[in-house]
Structure formats: structure tokens, C-alpha cells
Protein backbone atom coordinates (compact mmCIF):
# COMPACT_ATOMS: atom_id res chain seq x y z
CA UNK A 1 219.67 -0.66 -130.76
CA UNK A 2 221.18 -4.23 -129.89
CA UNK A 3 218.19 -5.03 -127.86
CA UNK A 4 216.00 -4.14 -130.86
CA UNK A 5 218.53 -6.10 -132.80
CA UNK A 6 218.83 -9.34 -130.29
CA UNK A 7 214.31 -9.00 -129.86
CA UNK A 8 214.48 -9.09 -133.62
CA UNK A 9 216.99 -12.13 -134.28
CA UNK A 10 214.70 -14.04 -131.65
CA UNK A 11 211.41 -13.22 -133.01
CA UNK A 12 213.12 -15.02 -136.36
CA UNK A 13 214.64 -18.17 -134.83
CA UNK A 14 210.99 -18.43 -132.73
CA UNK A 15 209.01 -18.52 -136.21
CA UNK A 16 211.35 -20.83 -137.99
CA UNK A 17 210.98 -23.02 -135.21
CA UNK A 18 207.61 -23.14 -135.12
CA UNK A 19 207.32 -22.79 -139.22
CA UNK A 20 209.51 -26.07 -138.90
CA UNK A 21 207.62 -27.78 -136.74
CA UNK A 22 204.18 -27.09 -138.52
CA UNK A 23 205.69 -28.29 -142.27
CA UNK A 24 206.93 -31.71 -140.14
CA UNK A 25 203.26 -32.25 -138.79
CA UNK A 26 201.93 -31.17 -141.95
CA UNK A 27 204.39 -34.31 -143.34
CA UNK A 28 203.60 -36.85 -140.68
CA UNK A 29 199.27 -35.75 -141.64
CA UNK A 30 199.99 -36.43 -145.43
CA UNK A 31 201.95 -39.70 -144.47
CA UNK A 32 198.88 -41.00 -142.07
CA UNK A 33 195.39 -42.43 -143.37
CA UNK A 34 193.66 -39.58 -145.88
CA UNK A 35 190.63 -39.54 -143.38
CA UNK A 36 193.12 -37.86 -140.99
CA UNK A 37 193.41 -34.68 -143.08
CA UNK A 38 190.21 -34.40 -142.63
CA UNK A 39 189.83 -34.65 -138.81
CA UNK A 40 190.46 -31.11 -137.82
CA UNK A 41 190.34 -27.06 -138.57
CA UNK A 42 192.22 -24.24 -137.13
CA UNK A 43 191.13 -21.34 -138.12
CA UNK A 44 193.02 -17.90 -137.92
CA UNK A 45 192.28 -16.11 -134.51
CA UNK A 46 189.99 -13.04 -135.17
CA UNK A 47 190.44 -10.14 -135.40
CA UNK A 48 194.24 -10.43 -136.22
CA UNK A 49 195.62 -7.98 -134.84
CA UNK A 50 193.67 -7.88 -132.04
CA UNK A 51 193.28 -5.62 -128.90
CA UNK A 52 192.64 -7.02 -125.92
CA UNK A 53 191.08 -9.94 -126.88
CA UNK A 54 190.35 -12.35 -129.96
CA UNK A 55 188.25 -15.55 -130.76
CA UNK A 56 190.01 -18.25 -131.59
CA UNK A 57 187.79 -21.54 -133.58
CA UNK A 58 189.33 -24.66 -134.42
CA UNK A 59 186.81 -27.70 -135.25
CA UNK A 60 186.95 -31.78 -134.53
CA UNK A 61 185.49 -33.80 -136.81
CA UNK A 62 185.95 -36.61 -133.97
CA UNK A 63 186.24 -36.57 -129.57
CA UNK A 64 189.76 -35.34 -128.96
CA UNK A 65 191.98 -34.15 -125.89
CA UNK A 66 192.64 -30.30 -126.91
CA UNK A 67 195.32 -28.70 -125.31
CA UNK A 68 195.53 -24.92 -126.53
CA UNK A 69 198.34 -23.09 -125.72
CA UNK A 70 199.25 -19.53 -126.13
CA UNK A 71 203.50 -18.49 -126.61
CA UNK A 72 205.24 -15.54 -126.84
CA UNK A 73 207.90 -14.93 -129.21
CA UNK A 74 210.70 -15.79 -126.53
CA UNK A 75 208.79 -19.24 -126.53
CA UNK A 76 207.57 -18.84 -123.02
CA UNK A 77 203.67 -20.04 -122.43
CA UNK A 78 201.77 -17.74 -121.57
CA UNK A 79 198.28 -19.02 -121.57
CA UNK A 80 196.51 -22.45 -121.53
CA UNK A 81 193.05 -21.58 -123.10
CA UNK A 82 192.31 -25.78 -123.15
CA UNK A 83 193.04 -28.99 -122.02
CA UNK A 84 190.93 -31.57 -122.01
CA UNK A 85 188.78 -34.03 -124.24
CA UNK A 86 186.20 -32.78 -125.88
CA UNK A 87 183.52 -34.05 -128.66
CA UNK A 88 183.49 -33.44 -132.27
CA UNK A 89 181.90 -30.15 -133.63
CA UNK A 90 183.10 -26.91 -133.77
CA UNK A 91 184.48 -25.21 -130.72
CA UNK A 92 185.19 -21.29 -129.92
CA UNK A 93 187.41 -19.76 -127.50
CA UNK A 94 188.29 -16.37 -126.56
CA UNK A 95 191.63 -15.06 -125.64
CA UNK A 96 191.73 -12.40 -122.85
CA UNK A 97 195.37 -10.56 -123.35
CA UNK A 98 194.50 -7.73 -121.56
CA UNK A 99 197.45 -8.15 -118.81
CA UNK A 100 199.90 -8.77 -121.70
CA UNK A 101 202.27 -6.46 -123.01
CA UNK A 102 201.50 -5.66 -127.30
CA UNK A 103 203.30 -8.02 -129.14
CA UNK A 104 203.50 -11.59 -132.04
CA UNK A 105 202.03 -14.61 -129.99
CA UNK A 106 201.74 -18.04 -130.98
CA UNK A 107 198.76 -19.85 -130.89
CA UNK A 108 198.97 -23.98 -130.93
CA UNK A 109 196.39 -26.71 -130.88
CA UNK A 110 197.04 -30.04 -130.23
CA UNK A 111 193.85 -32.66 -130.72
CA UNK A 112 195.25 -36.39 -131.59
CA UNK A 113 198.25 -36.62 -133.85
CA UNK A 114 196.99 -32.89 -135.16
CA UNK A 115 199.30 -29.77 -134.32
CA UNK A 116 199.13 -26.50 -135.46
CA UNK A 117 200.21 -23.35 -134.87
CA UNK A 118 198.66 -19.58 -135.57
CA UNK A 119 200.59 -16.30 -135.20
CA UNK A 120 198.68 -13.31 -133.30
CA UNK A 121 199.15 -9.61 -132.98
CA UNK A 122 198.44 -7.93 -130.02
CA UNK A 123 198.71 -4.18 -130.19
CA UNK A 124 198.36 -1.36 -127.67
């Protein structure tokens, strides 16, 4: 019961972190140049909740570096699905979890001053 207890007190402090994070880079977008909310996309993974695996689309208006990351709920990263610079369009990745455990995990794109994160459910 206190291990349910502790998971579930740092599942909480994970998603106000993050929830924090994404409402100051959704401040620091509406403070920049209006042609900058209209840069990117990042769409919600599908299918949500997935099992083993999910496509994930986000789309660049302009050529970016892309780093997408993948976190569990303790924070830790456990997947790196891109880094590196790539042109404008939209782009489509899938997410093998099949040697994770079922679980919430965090997806978060980075392209230029954008950054967003995307909660996933993996069940088993």
C-alpha cells in the first residue's frame, strides 16, 4: 500500500512538472513573434492507450533540429525517437514499447524555441 501510495504521489509531482513546464513554453510562444505560433504541431500519439506501439506526428512549418524524447513517470528517459534537423512538412514516428513495462509516459518534442509535451498509456 505505501508503494502504491509513494508510485502515486510521484506520478502527480511528474505531471505538474511537466504541466508547468508546458504553460511556461506556452507563455514564452505567446510572448515571441505571432508567426511563431504558427511554426509547429504536436499531435496526440495514436492510439492512446496504446499496446505495444503508437504513431506519434508532430509537423514543422520550417527546417528544425527535433529531438523527441520519450519519459517515464519517475522522469527517467527512456527513448530518443529523434534528434536531428530536419525540413518542414509533416513528420511520423512510431514508438516501439514492446520491452517496456505498462504504464503513463511522456512524450516531448523540442524543434526551435517549441516544446511540448504528450502523455501516453501503455497497457498490458
Amino acid at each position: 500500500m505505501k508503494m502504491h501510495l509513494l508510485a502515486v504521489i510521484m506520478l502527480a509531482a511528474f505531471q505538474a512538472q511537466f504541466a508547468s513546464e508546458s504553460e511556461h513554453n506556452s507563455e514564452l510562444l505567446l510572448s515571441q513573434a505571432p508567426e511563431a505560433l504558427h511554426r509547429f504541431s504536436f499531435g496526440q500519439n495514436y492510439p492512446n492507450p496504446f499496446n505495444p506501439s503508437n504513431r506519434i506526428e508532430y509537423h514543422l512549418r520550417t527546417r528544425e533540429t527535433v529531438l523527441l524524447r520519450v519519459f517515464n513517470v519517475s522522469g527517467q528517459q527512456v527513448a530518443t525517437l529523434v534528434n536531428e534537423t530536419e525540413q518542414a512538412g509533416t513528420h511520423t514516428v512510431q514508438f516501439d514499447a514492446s520491452r517496456l513495462p505498462g504504464g503513463v509516459y511522456f512524450c516531448r518534442l523540442r524543434a526551435g524555441g517549441f516544446e511540448q509535451s504528450r502523455k501516453m498509456v501503455l497497457i498490458r
